[in-house]
N, C-alpha and C. Protein backbone atom coordinates (compact mmCIF):
# COMPACT_ATOMS: atom_id res chain seq x y z
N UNK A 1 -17.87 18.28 -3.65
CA UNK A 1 -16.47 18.00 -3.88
C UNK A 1 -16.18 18.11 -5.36
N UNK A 2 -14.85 18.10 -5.97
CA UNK A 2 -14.96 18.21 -7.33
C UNK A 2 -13.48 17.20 -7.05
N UNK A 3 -13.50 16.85 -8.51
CA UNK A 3 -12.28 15.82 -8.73
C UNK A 3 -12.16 15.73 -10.06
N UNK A 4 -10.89 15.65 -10.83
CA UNK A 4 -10.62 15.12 -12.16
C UNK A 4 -10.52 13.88 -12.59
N UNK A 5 -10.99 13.24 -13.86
CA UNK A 5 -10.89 12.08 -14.25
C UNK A 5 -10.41 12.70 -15.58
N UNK A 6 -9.58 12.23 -16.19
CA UNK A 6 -8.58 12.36 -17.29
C UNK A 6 -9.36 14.13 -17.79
N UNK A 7 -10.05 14.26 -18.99
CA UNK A 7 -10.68 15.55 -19.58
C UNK A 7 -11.82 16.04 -18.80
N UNK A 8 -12.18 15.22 -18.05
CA UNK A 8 -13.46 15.89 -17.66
C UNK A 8 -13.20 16.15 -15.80
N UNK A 9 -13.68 17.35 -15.12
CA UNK A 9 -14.01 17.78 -14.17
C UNK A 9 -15.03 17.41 -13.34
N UNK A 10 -15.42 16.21 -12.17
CA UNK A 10 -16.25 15.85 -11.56
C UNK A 10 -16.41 16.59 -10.50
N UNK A 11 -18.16 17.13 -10.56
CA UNK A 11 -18.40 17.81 -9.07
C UNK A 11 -19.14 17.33 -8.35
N UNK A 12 -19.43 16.91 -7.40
CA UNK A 12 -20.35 16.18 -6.70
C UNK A 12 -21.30 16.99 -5.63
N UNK A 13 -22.51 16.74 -5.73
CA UNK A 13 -23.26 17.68 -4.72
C UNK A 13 -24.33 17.31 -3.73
N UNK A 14 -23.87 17.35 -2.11
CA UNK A 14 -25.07 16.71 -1.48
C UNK A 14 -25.98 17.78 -1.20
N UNK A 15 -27.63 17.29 -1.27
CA UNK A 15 -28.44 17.98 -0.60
C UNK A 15 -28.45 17.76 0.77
N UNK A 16 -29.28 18.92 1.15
CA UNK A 16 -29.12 18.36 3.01
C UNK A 16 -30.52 17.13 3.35
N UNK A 17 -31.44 16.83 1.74
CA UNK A 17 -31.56 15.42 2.18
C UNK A 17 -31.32 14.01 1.59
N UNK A 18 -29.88 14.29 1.85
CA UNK A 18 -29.15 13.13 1.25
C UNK A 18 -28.96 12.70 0.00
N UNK A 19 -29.69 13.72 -0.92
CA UNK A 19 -29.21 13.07 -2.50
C UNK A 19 -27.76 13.56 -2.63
N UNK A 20 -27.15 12.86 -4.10
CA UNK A 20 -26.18 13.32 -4.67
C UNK A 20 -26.61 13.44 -5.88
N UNK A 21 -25.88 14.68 -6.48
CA UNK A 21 -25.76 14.82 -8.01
C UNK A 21 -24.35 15.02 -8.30
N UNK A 22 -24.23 14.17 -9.24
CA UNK A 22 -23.06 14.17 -9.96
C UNK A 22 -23.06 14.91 -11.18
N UNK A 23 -22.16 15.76 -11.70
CA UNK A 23 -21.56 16.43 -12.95
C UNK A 23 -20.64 16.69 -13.38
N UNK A 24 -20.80 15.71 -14.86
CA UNK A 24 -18.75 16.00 -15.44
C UNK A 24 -19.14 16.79 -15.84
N UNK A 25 -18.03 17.66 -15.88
CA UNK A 25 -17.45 18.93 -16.77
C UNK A 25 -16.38 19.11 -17.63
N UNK A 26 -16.24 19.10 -19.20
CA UNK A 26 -15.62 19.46 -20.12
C UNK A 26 -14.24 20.26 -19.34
N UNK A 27 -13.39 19.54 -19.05
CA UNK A 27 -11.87 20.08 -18.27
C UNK A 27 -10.97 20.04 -19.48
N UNK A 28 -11.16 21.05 -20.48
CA UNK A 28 -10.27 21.61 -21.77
C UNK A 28 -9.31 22.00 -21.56
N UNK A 29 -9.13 22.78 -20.63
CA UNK A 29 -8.63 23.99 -20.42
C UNK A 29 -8.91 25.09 -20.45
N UNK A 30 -10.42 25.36 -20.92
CA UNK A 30 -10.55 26.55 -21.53
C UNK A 30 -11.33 27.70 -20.04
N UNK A 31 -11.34 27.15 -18.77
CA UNK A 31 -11.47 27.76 -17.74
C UNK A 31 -10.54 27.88 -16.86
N UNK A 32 -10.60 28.84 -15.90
CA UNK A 32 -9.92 29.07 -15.01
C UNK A 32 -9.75 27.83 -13.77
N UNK A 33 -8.12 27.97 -13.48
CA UNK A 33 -8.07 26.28 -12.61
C UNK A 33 -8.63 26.18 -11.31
N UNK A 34 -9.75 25.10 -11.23
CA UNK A 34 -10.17 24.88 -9.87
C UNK A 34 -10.04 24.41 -8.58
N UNK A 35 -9.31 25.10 -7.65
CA UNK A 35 -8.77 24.88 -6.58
C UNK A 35 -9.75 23.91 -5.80
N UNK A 36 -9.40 23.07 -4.78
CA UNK A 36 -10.50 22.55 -3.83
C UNK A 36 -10.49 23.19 -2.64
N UNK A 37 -11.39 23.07 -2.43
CA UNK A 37 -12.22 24.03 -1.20
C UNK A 37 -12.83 25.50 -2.25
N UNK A 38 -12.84 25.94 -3.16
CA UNK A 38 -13.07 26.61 -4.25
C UNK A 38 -14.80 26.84 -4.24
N UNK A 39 -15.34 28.05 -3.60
CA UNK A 39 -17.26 28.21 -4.55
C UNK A 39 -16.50 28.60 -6.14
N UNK A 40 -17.68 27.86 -6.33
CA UNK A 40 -17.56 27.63 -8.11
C UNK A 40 -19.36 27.47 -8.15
N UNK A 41 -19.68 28.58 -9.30
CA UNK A 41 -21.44 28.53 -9.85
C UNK A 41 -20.99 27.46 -11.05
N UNK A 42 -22.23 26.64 -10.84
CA UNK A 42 -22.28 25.47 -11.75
C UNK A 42 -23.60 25.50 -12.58
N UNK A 43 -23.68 25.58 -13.87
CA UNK A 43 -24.40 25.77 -14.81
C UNK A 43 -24.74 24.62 -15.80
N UNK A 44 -25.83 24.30 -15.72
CA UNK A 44 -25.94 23.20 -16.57
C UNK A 44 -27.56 23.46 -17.90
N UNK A 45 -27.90 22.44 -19.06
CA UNK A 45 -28.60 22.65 -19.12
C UNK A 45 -29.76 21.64 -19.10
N UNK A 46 -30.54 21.60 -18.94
CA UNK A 46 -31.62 20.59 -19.16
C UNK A 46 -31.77 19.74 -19.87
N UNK A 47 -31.85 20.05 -21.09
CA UNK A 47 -31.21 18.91 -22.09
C UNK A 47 -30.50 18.04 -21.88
N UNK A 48 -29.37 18.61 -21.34
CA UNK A 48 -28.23 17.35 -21.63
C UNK A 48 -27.85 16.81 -19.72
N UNK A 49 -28.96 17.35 -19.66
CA UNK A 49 -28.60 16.64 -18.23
C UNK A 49 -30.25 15.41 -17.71
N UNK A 50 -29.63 14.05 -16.56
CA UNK A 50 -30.87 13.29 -16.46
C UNK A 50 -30.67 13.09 -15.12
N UNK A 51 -31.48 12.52 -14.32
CA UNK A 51 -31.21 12.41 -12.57
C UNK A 51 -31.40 10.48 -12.74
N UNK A 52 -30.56 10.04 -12.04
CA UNK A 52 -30.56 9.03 -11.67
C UNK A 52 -31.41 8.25 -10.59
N UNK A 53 -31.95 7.48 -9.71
CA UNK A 53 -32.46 6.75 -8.79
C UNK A 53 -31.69 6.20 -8.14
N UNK A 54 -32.07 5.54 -7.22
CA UNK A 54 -30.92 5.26 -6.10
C UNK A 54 -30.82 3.49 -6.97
N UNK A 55 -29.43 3.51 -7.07
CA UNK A 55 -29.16 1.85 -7.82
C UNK A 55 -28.36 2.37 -9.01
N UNK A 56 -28.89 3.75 -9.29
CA UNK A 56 -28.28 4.33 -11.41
C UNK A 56 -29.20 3.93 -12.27
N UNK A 57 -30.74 3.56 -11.92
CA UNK A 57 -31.56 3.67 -13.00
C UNK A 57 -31.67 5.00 -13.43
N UNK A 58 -31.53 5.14 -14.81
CA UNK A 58 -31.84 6.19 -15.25
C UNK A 58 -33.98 7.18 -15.06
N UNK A 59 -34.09 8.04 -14.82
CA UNK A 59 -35.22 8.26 -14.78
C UNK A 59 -35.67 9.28 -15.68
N UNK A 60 -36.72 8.66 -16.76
CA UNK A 60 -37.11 9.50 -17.75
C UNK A 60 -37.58 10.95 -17.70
């Protein structure tokens, strides 16, 4: 699913075993506008990204 919160673009993603990942996205303007129901390739990088545990502990 994707959703806006003020600047940033939330996409949400289930696996088919039950995780979610969540990712804001920098909603500038500087991309094309994202419809829902919309495939959209989502690019992230390693760095700046961390996976959570079930609760929101962060995991190193």
């Amino acid at each position: 699913t994707i959703s806006f919160e003020g600047a940033y673009a939330v996409v949400t993603l289930t696996t088919e075993q039950g995780q979610i990942f969540t990712m804001r996205l920098n909603n500038d303007g500087s991309v094309p506008r994202i419809e829902e129901g919309e495939n959209i390739k989502v690019r992230f990088n390693r760095e700046n990204a961390f996976l959570l545990k079930n609760g929101g502990t962060p995991v190193a």
